[in-house]
ModelCIF file with pLDDT and N, C-alpha, C, O atoms, coordinates in Angstrom:
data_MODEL
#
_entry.id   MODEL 
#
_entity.id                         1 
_entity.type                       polymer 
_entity.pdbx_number_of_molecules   1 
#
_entity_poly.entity_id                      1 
_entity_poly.type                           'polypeptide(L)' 
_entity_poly.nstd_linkage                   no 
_entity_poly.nstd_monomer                   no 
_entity_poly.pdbx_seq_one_letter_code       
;(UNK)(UNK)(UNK)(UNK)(UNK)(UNK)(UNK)(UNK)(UNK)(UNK)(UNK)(UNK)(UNK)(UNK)(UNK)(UNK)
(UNK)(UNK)(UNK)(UNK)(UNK)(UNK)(UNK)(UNK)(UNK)(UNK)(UNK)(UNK)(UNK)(UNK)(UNK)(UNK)
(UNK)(UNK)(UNK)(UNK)(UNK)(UNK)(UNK)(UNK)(UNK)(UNK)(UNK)(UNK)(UNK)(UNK)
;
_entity_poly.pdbx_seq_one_letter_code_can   XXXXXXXXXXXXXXXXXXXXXXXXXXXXXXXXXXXXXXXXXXXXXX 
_entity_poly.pdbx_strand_id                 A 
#
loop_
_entity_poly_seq.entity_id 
_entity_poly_seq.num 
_entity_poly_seq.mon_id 
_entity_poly_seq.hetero 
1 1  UNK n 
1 2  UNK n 
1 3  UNK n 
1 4  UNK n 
1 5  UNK n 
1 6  UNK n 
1 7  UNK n 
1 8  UNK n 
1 9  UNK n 
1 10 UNK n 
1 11 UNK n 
1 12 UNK n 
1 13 UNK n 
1 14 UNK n 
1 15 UNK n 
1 16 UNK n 
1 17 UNK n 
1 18 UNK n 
1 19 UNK n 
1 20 UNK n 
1 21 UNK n 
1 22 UNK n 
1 23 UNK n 
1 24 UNK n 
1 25 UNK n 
1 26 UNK n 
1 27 UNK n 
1 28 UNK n 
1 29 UNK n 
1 30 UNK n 
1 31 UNK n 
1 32 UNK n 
1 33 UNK n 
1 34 UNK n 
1 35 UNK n 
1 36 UNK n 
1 37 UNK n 
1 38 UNK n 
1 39 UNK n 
1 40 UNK n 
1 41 UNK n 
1 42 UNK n 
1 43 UNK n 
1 44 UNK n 
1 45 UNK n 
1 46 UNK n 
#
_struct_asym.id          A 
_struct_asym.entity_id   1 
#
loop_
_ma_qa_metric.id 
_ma_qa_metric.mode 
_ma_qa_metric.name 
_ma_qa_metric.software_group_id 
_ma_qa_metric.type 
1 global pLDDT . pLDDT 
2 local  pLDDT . pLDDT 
#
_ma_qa_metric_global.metric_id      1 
_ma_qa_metric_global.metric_value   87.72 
_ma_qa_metric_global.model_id       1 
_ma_qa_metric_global.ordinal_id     1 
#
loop_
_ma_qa_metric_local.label_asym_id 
_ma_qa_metric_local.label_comp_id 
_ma_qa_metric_local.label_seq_id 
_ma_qa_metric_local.metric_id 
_ma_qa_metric_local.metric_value 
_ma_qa_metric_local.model_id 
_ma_qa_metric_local.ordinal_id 
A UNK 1  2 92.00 1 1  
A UNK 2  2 95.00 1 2  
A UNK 3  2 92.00 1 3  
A UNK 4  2 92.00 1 4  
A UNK 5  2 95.00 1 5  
A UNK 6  2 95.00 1 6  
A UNK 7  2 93.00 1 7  
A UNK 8  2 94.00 1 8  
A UNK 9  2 92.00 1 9  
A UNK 10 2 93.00 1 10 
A UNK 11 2 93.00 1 11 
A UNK 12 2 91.00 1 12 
A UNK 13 2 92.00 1 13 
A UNK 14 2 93.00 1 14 
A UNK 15 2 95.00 1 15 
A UNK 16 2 92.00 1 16 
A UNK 17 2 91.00 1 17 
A UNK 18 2 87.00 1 18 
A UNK 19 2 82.00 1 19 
A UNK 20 2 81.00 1 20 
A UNK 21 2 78.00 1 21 
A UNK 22 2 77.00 1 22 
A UNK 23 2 79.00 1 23 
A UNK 24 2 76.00 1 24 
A UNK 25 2 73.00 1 25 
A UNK 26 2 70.00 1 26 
A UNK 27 2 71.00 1 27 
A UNK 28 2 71.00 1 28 
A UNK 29 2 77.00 1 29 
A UNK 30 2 82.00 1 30 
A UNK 31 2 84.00 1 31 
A UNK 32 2 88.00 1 32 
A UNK 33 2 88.00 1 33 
A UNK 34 2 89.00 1 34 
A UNK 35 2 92.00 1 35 
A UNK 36 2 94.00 1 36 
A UNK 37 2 94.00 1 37 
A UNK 38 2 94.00 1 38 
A UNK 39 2 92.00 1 39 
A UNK 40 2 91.00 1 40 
A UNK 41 2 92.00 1 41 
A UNK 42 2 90.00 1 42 
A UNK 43 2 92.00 1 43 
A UNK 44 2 92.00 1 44 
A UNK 45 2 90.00 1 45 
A UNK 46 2 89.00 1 46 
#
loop_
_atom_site.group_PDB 
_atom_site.id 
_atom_site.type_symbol 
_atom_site.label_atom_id 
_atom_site.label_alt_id 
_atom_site.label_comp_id 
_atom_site.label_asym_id 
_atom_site.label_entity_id 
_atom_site.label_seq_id 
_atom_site.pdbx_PDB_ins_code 
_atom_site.Cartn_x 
_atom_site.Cartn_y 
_atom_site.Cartn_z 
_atom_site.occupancy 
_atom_site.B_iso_or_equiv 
_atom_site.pdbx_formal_charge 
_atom_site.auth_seq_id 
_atom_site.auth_comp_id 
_atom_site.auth_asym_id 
_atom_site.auth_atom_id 
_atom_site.pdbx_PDB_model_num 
ATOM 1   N N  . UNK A 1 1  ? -1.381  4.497   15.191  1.00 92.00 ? 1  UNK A N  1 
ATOM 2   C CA . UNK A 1 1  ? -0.586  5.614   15.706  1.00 92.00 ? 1  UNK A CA 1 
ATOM 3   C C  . UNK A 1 1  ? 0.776   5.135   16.199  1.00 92.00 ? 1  UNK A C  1 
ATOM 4   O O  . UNK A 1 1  ? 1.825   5.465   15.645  1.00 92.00 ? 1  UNK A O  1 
ATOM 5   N N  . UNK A 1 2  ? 0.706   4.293   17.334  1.00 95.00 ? 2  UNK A N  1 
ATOM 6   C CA . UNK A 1 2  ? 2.188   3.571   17.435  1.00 95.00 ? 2  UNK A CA 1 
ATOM 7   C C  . UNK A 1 2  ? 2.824   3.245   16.175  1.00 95.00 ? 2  UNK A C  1 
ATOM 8   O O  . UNK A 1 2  ? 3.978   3.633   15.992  1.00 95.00 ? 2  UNK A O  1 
ATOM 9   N N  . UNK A 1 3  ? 2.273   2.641   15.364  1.00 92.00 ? 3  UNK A N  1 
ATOM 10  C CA . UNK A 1 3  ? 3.450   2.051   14.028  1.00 92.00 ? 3  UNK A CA 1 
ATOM 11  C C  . UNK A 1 3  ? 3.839   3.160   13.353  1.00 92.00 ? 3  UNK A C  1 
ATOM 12  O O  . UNK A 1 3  ? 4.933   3.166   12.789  1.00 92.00 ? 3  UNK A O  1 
ATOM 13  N N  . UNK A 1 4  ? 2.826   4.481   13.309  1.00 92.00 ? 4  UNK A N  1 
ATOM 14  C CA . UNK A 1 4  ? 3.557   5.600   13.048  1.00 92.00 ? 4  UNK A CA 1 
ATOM 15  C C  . UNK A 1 4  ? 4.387   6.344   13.711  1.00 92.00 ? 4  UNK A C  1 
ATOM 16  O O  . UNK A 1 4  ? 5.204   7.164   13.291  1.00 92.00 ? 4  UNK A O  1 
ATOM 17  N N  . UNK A 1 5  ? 4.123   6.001   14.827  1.00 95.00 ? 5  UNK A N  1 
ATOM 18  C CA . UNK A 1 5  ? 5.336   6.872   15.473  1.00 95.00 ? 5  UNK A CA 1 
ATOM 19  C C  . UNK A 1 5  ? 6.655   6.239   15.436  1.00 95.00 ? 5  UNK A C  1 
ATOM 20  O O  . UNK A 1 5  ? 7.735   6.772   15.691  1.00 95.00 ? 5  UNK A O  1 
ATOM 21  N N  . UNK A 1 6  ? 6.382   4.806   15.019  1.00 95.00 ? 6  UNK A N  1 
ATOM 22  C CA . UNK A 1 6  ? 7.831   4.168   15.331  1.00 95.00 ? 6  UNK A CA 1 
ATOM 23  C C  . UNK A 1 6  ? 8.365   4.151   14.026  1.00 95.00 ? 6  UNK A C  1 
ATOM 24  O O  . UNK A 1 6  ? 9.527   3.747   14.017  1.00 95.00 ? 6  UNK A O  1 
ATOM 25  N N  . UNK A 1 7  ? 7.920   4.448   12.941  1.00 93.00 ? 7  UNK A N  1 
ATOM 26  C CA . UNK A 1 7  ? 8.554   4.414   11.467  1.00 93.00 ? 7  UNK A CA 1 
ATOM 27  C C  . UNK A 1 7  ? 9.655   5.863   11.653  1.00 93.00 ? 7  UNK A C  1 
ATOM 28  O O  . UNK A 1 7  ? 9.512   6.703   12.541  1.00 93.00 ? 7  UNK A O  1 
ATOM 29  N N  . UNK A 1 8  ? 10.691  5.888   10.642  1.00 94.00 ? 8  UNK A N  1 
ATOM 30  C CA . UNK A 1 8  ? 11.540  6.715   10.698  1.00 94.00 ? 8  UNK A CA 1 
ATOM 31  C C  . UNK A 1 8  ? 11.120  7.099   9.424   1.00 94.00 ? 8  UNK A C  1 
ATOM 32  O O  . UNK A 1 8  ? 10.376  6.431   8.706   1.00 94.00 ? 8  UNK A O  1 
ATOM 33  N N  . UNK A 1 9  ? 11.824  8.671   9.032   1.00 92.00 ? 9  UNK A N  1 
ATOM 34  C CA . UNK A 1 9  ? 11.714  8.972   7.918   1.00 92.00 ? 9  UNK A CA 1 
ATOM 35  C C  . UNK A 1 9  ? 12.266  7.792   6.200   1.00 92.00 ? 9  UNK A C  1 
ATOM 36  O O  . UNK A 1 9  ? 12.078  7.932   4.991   1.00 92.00 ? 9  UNK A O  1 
ATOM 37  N N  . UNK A 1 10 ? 12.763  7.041   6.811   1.00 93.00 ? 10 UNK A N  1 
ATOM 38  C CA . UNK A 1 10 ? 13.756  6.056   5.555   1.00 93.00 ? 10 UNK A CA 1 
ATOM 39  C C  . UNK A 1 10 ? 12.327  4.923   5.582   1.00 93.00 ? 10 UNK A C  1 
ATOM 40  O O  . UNK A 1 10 ? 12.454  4.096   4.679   1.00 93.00 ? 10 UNK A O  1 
ATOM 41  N N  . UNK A 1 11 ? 11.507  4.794   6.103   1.00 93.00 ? 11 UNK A N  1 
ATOM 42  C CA . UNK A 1 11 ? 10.711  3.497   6.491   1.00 93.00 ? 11 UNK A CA 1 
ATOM 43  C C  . UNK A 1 11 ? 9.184   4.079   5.572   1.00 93.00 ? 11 UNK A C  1 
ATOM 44  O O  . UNK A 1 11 ? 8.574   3.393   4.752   1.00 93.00 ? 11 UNK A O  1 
ATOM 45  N N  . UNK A 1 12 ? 8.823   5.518   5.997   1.00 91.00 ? 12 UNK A N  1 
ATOM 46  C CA . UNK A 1 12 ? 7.742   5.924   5.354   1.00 91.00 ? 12 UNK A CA 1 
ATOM 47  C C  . UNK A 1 12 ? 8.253   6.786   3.939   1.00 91.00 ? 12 UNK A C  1 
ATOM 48  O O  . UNK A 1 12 ? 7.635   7.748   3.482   1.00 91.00 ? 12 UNK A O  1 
ATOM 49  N N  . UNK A 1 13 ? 9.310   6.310   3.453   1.00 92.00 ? 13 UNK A N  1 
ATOM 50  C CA . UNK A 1 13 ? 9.831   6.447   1.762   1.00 92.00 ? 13 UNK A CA 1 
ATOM 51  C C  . UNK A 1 13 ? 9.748   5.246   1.101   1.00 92.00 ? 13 UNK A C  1 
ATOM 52  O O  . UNK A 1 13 ? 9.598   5.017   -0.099  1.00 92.00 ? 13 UNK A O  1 
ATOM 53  N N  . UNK A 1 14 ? 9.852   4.596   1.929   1.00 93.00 ? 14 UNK A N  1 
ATOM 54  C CA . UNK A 1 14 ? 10.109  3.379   1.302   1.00 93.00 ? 14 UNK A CA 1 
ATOM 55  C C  . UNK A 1 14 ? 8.725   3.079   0.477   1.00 93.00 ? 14 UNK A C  1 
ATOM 56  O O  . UNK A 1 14 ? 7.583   3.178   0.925   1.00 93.00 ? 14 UNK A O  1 
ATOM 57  N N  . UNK A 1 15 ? 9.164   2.642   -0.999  1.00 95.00 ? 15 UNK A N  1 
ATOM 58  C CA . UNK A 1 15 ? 8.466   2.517   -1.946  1.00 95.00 ? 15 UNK A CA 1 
ATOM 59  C C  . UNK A 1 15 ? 7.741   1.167   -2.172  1.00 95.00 ? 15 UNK A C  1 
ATOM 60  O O  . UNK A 1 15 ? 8.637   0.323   -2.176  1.00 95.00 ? 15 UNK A O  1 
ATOM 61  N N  . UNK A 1 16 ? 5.990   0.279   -2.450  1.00 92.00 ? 16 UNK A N  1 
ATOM 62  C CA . UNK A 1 16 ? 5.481   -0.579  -2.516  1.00 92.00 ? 16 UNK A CA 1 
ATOM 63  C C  . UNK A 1 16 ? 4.215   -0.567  -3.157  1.00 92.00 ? 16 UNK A C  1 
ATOM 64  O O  . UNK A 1 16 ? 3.211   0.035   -2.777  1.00 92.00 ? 16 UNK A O  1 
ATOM 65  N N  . UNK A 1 17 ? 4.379   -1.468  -4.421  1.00 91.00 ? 17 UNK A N  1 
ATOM 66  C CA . UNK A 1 17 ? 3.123   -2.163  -5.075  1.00 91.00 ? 17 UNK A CA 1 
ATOM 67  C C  . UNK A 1 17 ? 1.822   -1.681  -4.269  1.00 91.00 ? 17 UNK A C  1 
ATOM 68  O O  . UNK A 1 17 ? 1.910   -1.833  -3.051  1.00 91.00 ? 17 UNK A O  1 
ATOM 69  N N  . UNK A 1 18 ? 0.896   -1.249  -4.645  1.00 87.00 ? 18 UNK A N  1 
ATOM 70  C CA . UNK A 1 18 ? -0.276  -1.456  -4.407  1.00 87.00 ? 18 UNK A CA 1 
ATOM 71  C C  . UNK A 1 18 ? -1.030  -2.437  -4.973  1.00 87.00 ? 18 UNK A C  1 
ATOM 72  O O  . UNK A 1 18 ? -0.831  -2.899  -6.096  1.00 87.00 ? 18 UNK A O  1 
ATOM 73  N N  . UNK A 1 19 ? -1.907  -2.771  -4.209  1.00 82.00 ? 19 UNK A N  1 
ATOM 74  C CA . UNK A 1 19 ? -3.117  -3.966  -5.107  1.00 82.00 ? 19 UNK A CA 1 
ATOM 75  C C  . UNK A 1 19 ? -4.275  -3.403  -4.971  1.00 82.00 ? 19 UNK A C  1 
ATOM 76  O O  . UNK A 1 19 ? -4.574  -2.583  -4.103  1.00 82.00 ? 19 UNK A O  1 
ATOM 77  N N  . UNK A 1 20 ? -5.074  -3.891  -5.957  1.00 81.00 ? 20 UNK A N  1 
ATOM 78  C CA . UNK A 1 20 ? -6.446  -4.006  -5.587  1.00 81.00 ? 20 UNK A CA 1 
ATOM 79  C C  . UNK A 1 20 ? -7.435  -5.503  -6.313  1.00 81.00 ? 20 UNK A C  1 
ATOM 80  O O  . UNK A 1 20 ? -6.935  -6.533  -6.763  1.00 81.00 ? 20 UNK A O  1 
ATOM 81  N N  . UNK A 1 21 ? -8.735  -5.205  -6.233  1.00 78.00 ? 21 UNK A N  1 
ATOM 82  C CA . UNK A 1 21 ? -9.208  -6.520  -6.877  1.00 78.00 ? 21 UNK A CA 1 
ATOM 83  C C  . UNK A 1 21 ? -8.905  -6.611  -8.442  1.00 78.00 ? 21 UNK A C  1 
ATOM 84  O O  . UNK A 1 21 ? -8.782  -5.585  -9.111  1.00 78.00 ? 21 UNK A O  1 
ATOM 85  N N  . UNK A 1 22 ? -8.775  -8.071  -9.073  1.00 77.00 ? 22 UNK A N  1 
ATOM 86  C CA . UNK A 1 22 ? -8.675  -8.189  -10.327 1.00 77.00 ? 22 UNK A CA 1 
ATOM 87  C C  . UNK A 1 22 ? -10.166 -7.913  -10.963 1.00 77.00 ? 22 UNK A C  1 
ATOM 88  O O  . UNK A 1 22 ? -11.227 -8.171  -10.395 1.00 77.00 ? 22 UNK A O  1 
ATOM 89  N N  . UNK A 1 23 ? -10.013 -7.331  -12.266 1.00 79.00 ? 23 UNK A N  1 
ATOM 90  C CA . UNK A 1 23 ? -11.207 -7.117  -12.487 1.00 79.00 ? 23 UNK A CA 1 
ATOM 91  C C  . UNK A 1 23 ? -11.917 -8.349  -13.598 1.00 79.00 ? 23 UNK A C  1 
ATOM 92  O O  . UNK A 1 23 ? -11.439 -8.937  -14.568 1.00 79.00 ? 23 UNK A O  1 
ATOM 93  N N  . UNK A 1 24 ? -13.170 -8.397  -12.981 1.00 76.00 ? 24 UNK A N  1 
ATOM 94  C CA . UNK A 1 24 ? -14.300 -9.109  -13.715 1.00 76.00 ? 24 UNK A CA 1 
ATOM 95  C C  . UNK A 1 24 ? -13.770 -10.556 -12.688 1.00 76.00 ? 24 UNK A C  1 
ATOM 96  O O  . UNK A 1 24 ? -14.280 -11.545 -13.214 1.00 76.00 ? 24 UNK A O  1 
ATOM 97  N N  . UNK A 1 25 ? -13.071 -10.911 -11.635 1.00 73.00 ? 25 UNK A N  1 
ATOM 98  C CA . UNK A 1 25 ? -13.150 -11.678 -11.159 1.00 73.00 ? 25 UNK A CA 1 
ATOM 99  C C  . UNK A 1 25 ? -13.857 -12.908 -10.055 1.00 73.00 ? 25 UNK A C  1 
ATOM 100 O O  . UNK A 1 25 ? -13.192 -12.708 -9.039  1.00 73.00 ? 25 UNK A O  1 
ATOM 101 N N  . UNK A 1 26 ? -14.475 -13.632 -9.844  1.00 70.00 ? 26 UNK A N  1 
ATOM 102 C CA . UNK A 1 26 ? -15.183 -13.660 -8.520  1.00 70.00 ? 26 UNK A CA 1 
ATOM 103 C C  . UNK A 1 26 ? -15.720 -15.181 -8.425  1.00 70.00 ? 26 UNK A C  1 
ATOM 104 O O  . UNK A 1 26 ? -16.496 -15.821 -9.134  1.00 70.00 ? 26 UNK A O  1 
ATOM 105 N N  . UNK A 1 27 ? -14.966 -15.508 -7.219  1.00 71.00 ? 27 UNK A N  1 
ATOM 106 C CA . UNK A 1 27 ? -15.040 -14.695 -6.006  1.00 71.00 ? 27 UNK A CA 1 
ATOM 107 C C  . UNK A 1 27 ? -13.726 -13.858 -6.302  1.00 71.00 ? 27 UNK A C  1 
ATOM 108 O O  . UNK A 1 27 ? -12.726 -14.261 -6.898  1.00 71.00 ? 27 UNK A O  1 
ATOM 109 N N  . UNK A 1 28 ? -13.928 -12.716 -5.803  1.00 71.00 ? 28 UNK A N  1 
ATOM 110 C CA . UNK A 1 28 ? -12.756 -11.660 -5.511  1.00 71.00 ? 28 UNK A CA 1 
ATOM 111 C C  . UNK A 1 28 ? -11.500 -12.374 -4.999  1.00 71.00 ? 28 UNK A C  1 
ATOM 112 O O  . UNK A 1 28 ? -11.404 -13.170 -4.065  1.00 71.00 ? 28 UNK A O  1 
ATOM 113 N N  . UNK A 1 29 ? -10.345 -11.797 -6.018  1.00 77.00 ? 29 UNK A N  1 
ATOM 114 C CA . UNK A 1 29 ? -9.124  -12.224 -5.694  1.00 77.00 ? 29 UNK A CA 1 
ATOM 115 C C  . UNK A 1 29 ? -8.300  -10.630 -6.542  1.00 77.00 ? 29 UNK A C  1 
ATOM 116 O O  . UNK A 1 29 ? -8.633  -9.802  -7.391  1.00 77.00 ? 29 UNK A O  1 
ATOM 117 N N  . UNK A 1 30 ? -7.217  -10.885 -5.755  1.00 82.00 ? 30 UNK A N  1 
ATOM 118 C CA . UNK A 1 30 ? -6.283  -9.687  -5.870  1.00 82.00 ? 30 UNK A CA 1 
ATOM 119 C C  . UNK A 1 30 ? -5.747  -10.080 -6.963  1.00 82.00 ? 30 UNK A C  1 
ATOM 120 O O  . UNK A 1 30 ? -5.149  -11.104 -7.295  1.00 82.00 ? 30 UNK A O  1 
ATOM 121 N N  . UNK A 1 31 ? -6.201  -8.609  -7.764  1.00 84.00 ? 31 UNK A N  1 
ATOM 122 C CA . UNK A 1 31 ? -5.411  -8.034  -8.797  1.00 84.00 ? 31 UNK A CA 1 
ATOM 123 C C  . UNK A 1 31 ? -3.430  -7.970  -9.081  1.00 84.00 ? 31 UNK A C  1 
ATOM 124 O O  . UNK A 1 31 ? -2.624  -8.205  -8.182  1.00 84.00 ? 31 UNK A O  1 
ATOM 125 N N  . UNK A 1 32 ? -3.087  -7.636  -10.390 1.00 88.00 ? 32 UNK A N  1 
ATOM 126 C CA . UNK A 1 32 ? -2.197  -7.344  -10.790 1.00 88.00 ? 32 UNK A CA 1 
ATOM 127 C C  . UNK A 1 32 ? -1.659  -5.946  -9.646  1.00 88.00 ? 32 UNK A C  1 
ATOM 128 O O  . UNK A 1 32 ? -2.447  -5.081  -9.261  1.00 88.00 ? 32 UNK A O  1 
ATOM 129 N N  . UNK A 1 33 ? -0.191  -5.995  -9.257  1.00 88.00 ? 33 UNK A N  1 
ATOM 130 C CA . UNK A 1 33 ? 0.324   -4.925  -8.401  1.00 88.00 ? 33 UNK A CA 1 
ATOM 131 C C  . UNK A 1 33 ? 0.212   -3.564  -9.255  1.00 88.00 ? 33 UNK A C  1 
ATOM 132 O O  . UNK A 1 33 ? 0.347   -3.504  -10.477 1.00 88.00 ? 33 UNK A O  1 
ATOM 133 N N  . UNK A 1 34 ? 0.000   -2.715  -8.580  1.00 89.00 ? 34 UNK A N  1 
ATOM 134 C CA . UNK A 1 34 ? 0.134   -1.283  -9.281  1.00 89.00 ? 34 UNK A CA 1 
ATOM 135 C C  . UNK A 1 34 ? 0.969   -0.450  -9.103  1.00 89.00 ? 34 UNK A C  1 
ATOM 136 O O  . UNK A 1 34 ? 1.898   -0.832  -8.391  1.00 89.00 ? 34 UNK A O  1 
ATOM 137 N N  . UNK A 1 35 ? 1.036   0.731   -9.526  1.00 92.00 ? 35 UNK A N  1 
ATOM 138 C CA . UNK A 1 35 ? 2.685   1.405   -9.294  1.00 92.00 ? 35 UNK A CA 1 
ATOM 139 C C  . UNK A 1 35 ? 2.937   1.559   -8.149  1.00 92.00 ? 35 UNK A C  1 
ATOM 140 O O  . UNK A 1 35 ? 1.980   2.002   -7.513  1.00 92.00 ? 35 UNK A O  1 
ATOM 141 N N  . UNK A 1 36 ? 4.037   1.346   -7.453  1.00 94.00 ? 36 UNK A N  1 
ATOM 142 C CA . UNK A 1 36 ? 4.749   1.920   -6.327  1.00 94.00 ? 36 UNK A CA 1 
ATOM 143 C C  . UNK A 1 36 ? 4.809   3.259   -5.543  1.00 94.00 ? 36 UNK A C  1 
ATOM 144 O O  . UNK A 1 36 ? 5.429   4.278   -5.846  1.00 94.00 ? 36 UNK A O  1 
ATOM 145 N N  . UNK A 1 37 ? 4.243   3.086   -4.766  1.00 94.00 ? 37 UNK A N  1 
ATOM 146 C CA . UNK A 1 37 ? 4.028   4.664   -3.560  1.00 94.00 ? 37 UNK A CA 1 
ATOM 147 C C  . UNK A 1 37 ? 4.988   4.332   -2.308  1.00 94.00 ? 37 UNK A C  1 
ATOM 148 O O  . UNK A 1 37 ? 5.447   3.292   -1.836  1.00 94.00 ? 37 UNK A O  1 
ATOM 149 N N  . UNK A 1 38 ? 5.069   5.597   -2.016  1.00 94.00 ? 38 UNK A N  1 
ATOM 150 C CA . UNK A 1 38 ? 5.450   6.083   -0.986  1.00 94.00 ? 38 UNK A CA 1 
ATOM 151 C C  . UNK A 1 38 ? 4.612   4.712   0.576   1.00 94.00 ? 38 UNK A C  1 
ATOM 152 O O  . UNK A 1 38 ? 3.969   3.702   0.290   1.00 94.00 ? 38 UNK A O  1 
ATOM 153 N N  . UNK A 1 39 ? 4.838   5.040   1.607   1.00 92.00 ? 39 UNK A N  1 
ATOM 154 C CA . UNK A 1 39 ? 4.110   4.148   2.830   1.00 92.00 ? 39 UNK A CA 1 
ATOM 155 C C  . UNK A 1 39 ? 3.775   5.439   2.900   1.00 92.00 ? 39 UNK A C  1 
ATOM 156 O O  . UNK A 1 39 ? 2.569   5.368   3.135   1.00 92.00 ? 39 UNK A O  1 
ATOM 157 N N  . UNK A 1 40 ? 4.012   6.412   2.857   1.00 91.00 ? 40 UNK A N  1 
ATOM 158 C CA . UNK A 1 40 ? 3.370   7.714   3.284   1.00 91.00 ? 40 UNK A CA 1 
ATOM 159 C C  . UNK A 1 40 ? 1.921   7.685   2.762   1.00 91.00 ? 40 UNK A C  1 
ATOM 160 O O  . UNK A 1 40 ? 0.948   7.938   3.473   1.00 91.00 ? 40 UNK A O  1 
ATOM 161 N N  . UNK A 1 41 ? 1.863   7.366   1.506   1.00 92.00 ? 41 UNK A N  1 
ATOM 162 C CA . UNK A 1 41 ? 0.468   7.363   0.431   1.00 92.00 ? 41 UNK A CA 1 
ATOM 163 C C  . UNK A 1 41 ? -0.360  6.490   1.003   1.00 92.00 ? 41 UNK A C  1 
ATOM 164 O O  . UNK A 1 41 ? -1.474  6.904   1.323   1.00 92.00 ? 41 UNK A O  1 
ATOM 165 N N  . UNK A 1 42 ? -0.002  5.076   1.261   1.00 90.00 ? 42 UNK A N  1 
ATOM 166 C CA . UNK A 1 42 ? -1.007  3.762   2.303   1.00 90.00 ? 42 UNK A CA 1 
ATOM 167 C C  . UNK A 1 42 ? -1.188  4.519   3.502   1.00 90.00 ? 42 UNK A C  1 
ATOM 168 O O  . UNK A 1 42 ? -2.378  4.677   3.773   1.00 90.00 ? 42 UNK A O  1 
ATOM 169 N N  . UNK A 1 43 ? -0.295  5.093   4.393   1.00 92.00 ? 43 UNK A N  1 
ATOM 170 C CA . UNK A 1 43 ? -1.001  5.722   5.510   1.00 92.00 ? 43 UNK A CA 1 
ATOM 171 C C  . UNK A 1 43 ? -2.467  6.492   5.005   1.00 92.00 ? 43 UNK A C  1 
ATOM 172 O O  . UNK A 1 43 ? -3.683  6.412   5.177   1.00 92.00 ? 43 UNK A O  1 
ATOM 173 N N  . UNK A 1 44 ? -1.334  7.374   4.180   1.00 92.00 ? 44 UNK A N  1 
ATOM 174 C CA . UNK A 1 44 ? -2.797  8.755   3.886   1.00 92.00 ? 44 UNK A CA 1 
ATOM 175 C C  . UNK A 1 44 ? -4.263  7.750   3.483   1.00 92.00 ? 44 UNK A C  1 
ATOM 176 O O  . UNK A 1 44 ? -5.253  8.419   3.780   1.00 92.00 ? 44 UNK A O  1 
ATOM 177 N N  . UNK A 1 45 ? -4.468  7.052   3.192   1.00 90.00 ? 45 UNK A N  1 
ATOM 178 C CA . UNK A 1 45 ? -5.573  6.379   2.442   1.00 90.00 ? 45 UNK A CA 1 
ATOM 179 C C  . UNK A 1 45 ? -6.138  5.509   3.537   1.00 90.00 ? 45 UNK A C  1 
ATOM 180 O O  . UNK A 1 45 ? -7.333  5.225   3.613   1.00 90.00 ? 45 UNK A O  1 
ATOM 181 N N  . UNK A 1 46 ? -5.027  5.023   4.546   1.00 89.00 ? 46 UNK A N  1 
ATOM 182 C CA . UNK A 1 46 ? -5.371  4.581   5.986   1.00 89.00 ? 46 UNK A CA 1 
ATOM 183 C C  . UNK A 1 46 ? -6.641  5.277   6.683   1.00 89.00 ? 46 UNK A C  1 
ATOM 184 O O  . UNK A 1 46 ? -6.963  4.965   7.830   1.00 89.00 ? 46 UNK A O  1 
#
């Protein structure tokens, strides 16, 4: 809640890679980046 309140509108636009796991890998290690979202979208999924 604090880091949201302290983001400005220019901070939760700001656009970034998602990851997730690579697949068929293991032990688990992070995947290839995926398209670029909003910080708004990582909150929501927060």
């Amino acid at each position: 809640r604090e880091a949201i309140e302290r983001a400005d509108d220019d901070q939760l636009e700001v656009a970034t890679a998602g990851y997730t796991y690579a697949a068929g890998v293991l032990p688990l290690a992070v995947g290839p980046p995926g398209p670029a979202r909003p910080a708004a979208h990582f909150i929501a999924g927060t």
